[in-house]
Protein backbone atom coordinates (compact mmCIF):
# COMPACT_ATOMS: atom_id res chain seq x y z
CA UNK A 1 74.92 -48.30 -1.01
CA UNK A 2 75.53 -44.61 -2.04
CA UNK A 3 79.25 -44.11 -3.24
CA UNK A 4 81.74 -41.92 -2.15
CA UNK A 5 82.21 -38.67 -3.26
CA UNK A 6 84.63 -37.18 -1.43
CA UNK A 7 87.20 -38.66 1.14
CA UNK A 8 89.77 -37.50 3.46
CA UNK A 9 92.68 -39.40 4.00
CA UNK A 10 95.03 -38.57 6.90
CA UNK A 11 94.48 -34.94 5.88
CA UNK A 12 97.11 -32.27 8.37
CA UNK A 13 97.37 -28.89 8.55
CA UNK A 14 100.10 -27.12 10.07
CA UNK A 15 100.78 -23.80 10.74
CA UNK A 16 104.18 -23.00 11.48
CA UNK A 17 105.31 -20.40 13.91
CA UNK A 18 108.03 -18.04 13.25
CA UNK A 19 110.60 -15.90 15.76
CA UNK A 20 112.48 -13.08 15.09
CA UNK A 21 112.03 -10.14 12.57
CA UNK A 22 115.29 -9.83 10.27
CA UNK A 23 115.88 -13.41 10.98
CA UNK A 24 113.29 -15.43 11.45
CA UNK A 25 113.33 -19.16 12.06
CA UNK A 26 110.20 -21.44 12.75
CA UNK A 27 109.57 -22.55 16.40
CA UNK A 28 106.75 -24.67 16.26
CA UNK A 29 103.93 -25.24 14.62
CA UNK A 30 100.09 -24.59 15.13
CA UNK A 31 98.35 -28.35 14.62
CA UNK A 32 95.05 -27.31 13.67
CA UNK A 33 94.17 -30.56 11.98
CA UNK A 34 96.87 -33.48 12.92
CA UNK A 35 95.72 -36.92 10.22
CA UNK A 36 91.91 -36.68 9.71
CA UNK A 37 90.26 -39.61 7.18
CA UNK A 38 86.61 -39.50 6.07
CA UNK A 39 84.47 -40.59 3.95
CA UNK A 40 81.36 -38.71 2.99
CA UNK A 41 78.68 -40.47 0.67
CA UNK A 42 76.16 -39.49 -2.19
CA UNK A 43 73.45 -37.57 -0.34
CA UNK A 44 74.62 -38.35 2.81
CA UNK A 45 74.94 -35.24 6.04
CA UNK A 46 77.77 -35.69 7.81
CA UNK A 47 77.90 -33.73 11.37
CA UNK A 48 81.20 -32.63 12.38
CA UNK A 49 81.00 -31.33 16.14
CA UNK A 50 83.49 -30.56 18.81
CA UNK A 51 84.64 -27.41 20.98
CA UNK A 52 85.81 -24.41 19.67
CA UNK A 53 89.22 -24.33 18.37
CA UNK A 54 89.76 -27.95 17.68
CA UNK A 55 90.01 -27.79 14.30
CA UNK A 56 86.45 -27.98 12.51
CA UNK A 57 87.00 -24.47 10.37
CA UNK A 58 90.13 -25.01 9.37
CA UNK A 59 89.08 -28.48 8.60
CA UNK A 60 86.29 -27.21 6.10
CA UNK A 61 88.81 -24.60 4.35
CA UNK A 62 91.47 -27.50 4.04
CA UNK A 63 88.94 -29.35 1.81
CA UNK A 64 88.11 -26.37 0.26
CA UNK A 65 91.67 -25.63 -0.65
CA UNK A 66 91.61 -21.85 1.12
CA UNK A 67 94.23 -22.94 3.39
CA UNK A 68 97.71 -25.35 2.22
CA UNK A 69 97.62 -28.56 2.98
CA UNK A 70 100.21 -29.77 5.03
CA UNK A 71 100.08 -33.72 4.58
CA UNK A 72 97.45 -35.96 2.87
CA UNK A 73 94.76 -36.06 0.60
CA UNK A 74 91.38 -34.62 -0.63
CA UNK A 75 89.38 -36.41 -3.63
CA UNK A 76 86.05 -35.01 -4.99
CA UNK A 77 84.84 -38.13 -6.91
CA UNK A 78 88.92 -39.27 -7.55
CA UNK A 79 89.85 -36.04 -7.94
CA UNK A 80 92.82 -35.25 -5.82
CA UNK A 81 92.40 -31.34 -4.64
CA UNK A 82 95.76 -31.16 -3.14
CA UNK A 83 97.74 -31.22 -6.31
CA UNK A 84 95.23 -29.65 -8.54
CA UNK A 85 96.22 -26.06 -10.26
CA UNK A 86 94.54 -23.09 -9.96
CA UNK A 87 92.84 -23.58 -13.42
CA UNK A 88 91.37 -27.16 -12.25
CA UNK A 89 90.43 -25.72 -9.00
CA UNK A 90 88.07 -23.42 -10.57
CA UNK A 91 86.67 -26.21 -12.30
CA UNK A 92 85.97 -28.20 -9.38
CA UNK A 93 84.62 -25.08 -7.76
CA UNK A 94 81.54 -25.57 -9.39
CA UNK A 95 81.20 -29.54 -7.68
CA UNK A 96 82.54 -28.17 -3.80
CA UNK A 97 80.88 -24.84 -2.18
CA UNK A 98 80.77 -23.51 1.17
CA UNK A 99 78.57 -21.52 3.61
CA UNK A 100 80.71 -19.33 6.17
CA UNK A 101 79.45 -18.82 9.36
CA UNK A 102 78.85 -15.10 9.58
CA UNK A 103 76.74 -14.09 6.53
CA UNK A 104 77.44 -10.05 6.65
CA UNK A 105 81.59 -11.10 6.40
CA UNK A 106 81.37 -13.12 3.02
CA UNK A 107 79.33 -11.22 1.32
CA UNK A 108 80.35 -8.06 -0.26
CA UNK A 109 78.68 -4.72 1.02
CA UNK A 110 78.92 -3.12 -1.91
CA UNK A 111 77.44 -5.90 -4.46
CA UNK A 112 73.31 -6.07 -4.66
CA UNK A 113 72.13 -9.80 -4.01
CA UNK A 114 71.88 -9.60 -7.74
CA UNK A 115 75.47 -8.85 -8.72
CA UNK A 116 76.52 -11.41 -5.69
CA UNK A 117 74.63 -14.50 -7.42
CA UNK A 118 75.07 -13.73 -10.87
CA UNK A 119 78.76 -13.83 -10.50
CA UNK A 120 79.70 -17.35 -10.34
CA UNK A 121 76.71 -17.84 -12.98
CA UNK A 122 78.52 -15.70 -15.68
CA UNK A 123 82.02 -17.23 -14.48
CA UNK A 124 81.42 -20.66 -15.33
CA UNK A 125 79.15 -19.66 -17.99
CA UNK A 126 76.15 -21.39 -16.68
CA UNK A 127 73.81 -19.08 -18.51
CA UNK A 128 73.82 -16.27 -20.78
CA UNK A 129 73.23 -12.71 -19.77
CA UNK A 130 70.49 -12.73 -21.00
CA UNK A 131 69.08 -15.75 -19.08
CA UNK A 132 70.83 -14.92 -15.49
CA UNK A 133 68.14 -12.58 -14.37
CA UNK A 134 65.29 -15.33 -14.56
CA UNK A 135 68.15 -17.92 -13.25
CA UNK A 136 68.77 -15.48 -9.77
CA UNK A 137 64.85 -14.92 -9.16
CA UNK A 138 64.81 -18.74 -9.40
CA UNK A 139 67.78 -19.01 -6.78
CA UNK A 140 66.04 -16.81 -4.40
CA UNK A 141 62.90 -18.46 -4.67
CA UNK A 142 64.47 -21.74 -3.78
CA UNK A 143 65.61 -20.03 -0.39
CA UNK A 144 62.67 -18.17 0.14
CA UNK A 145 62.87 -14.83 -0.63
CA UNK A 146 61.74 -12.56 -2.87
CA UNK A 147 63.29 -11.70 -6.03
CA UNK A 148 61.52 -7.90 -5.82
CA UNK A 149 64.67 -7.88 -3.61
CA UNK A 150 67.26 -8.65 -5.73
CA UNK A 151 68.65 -5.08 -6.14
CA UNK A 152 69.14 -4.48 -2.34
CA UNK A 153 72.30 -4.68 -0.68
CA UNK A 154 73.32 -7.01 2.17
CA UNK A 155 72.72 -4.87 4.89
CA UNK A 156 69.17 -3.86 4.08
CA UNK A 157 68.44 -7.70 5.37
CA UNK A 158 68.30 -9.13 8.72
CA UNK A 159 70.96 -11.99 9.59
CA UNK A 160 68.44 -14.94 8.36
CA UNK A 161 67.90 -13.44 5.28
CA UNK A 162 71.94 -12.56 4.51
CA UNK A 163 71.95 -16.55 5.51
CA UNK A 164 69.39 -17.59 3.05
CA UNK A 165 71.68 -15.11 0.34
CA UNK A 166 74.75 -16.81 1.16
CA UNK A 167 72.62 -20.45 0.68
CA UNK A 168 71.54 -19.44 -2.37
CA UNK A 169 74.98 -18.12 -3.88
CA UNK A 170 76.50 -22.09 -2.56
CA UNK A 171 74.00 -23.33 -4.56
CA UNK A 172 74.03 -21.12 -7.05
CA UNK A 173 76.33 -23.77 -9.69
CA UNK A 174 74.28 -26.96 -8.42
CA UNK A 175 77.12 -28.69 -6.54
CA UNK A 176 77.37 -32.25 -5.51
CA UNK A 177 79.38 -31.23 -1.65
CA UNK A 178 78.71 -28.27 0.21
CA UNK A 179 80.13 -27.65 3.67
CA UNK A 180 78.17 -25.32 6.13
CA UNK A 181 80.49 -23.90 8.85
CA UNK A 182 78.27 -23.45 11.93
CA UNK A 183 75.66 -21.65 9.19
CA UNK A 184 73.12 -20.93 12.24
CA UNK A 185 75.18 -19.99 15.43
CA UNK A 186 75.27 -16.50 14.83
CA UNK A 187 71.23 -16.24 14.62
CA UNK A 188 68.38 -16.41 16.58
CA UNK A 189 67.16 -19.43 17.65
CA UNK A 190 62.91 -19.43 15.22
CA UNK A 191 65.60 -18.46 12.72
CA UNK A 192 68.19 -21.22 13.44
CA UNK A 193 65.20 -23.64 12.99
CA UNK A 194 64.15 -21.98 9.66
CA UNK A 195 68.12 -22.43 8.17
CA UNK A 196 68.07 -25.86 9.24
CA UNK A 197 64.78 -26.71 7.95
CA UNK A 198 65.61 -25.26 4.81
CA UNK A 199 68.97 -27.12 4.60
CA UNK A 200 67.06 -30.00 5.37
CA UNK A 201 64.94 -29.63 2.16
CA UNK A 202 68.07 -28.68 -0.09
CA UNK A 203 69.96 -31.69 0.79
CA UNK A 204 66.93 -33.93 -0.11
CA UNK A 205 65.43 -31.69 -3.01
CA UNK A 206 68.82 -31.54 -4.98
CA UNK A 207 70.61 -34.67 -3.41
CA UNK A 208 73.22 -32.43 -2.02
CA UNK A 209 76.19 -34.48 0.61
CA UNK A 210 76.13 -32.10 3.01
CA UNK A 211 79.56 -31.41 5.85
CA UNK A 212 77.91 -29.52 8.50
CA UNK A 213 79.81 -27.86 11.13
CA UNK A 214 78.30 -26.91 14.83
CA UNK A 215 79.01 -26.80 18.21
CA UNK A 216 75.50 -27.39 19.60
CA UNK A 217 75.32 -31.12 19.45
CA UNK A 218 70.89 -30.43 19.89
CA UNK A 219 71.20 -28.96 15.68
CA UNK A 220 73.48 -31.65 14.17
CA UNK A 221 71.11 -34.24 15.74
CA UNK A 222 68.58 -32.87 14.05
CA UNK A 223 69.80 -32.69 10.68
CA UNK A 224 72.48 -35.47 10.33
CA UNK A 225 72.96 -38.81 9.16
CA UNK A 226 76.23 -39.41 10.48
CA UNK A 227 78.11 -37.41 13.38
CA UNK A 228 81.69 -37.13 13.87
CA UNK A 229 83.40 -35.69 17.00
CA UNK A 230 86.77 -33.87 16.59
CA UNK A 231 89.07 -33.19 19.41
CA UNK A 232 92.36 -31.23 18.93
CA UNK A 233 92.57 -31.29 15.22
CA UNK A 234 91.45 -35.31 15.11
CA UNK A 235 88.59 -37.72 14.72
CA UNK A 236 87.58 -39.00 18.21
CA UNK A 237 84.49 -41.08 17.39
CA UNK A 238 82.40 -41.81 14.64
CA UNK A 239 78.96 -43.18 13.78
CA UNK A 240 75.14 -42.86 13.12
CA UNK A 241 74.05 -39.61 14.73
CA UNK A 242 71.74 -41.89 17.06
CA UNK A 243 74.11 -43.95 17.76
CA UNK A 244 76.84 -41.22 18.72
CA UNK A 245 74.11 -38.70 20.51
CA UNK A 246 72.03 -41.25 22.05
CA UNK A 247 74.83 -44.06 23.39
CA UNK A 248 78.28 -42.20 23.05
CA UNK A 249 81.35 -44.08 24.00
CA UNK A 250 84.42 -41.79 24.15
CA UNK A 251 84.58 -39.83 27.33
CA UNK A 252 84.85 -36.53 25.15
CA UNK A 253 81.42 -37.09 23.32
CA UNK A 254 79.97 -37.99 26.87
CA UNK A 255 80.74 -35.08 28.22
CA UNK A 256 79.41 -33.30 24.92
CA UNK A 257 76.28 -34.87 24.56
CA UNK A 258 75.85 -34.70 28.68
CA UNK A 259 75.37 -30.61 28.02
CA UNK A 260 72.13 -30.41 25.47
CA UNK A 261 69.32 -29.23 27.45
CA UNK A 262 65.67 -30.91 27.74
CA UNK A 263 62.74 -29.41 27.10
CA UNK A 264 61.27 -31.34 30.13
CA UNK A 265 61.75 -29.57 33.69
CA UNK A 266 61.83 -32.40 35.52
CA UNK A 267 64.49 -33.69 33.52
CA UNK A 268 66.94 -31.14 33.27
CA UNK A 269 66.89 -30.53 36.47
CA UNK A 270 68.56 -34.44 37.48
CA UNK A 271 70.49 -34.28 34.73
CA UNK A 272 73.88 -34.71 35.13
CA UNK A 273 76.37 -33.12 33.31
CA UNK A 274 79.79 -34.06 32.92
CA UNK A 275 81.99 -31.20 33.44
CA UNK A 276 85.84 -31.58 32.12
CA UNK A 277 88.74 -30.64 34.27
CA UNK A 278 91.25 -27.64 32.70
CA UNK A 279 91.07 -26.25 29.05
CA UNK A 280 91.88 -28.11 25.97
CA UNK A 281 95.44 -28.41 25.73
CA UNK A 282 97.48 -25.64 23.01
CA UNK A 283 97.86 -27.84 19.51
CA UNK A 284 101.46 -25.98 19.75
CA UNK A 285 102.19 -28.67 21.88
CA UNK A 286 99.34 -31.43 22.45
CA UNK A 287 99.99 -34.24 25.12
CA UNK A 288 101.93 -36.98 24.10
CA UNK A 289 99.54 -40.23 23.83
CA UNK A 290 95.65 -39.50 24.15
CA UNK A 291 95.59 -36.09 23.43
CA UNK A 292 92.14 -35.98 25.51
CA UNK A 293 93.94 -37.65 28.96
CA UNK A 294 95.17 -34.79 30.53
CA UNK A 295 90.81 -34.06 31.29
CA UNK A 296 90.01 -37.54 30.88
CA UNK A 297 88.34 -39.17 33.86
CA UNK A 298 88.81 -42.87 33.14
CA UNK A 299 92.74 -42.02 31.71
CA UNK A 300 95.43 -44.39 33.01
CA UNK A 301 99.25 -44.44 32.90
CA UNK A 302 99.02 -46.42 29.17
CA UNK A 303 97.00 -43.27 27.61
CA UNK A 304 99.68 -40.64 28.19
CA UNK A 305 101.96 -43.31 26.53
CA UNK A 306 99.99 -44.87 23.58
CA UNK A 307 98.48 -42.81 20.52
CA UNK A 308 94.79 -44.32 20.06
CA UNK A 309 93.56 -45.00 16.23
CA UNK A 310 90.23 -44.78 15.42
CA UNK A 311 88.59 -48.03 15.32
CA UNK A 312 85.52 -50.12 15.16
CA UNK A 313 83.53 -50.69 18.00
CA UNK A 314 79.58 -50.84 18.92
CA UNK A 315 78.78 -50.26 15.44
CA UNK A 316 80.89 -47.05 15.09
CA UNK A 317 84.33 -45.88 15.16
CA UNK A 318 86.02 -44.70 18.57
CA UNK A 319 89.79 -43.46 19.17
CA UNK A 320 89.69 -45.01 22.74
CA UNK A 321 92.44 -47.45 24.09
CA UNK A 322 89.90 -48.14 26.67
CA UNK A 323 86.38 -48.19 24.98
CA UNK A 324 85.98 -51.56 26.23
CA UNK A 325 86.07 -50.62 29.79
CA UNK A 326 84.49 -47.36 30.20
């Protein structure tokens, strides 16, 4: 069995809400992720799906240490993140990357794709400067573009291409985890297909683990091992991406998986989606119990009382008090 390389252990973050101007005092808190614990192996692509605003990008820049951890741990191969100092983050940089969702955003406008991937190359000292122009042609190659273009700036590319740039600077120090936040929902869908396809490769060409974040439960199926489904900043189920996409068991990933579309006719028009009652609740103040009851259709008295902890069950893990009977 692959090992571990990086786990999650009852990770929280908290933002805390503040009143007043000259005297402020905190009111609440914002819980964007409330005690997630994974485990992500060797190799392995891990889909982490849900709705939006339930967590999944804060999630990502928890691990990645852009945003304070609250409570728990992160370990890259038993290396805790969470109490590391700036100097030993920048080490670790080079073993945990990340691909932002909108391309144009992270990169800077006024650095050519050269200057863009030759910066973390000369940081860590990867190569010399004499060596970093062959070593960025060979980056760009990998991601399948030209390095002719290499002196352009990001907005003389279309979005798939700015994609591919960002791809290439993640991969740019060879790391062992990258995490993809929703890398192809701002594109079209031939290019969404190209990204994924391309990921796809990566992650099996350099033996990448790979944390990708969607929405669109159709991509992660297609490029996952494992799937997990978050829900108000925690883990709701767990398991093989067949498993979860093709038999789900919490009502939440029903309804989820009940919304891809067919490419048969015949088929999407009987199928029948599950539609959830209301919005998902504010994580200023989620329900007591179930968090997911309130819209639940099988909820009962005991789920607005009892907190559910993910569990095993078919072969997977579900955060269900009444998996057995639904």
């Amino acid at each position: 069995m692959p090992e571990t390389i990086l786990e999650l252990q009852n990770l929280k973050t908290h933002f805390p809400i503040y009143k007043g101007v000259l005297l402020r005092r905190e009111i609440g808190k914002v819980k964007a992720v409330d005690g997630v614990s994974l485990k992500i192996k060797q190799g392995e692509v891990l889909g982490l799906v849900g709705e939006s605003g339930c967590g999944k990008s804060t999630l990502a820049r928890t691990v990645m240490q852009l945003v304070h951890t609250t409570e728990g741990t992160v370990e890259l191969e038993g290396r805790n993140l969470t109490t590391s100092s700036p100097s030993e983050m920048l080490e670790i940089r080079r073993d945990l990357q990340m691909i932002f969702q909108d391309p144009y955003a992270s990169l800077n406008p006024r650095s050519t794709v050269f200057a863009t991937l030759a910066e973390p190359l000369l940081v860590h000292k990867v190569c010399t400067k004499k060596e970093v122009h062959a070593r960025v042609g060979e980056l760009m190659e990998t991601v399948g573009l030209a390095p002719r273009f290499m002196q352009k700036y990001p907005h003389e590319f279309s979005g798939g291409q700015r994609q591919r740039i960002a791809i290439a600077r993640a991969l740019a120090l060879r790391p062992k985890v990258v995490l993809a936040d929703e890398p192809v929902s701002a594109l079209d869908v031939s290019i969404q297909a190209q990204i994924l396809n391309l990921l796809a490769e990566l992650v099996k060409k350099m033996g990448l683990s790979l944390i990708f974040i969607a929405h669109d439960l159709s991509v992660v199926k297609h490029i996952s091992d494992r799937v997990a489904v978050m829900y108000l900043g925690k883990i709701v189920e767990l398991g093989t991406a067949e498993q979860v996409i093709e038999n789900p068991v919490h009502p939440y990933t029903k309804a989820l998986v009940s919304a891809i579309p067919t490419a048969n006719p015949d088929e999407e028009r009987d199928r029948q989606r599950i539609v959830l009652p209301g919005d998902p609740p504010s994580p200023i103040n989620p329900p007591s119990g179930c968090s997911f009851h309130p819209r639940c259709p099988h909820a009962t008295d005991q789920c607005s009382i009892t907190v559910p902890v993910l569990e095993t069950f078919a072969e997977r893990e579900v955060s269900c008090i009444r998996k057995a009977e639904i």
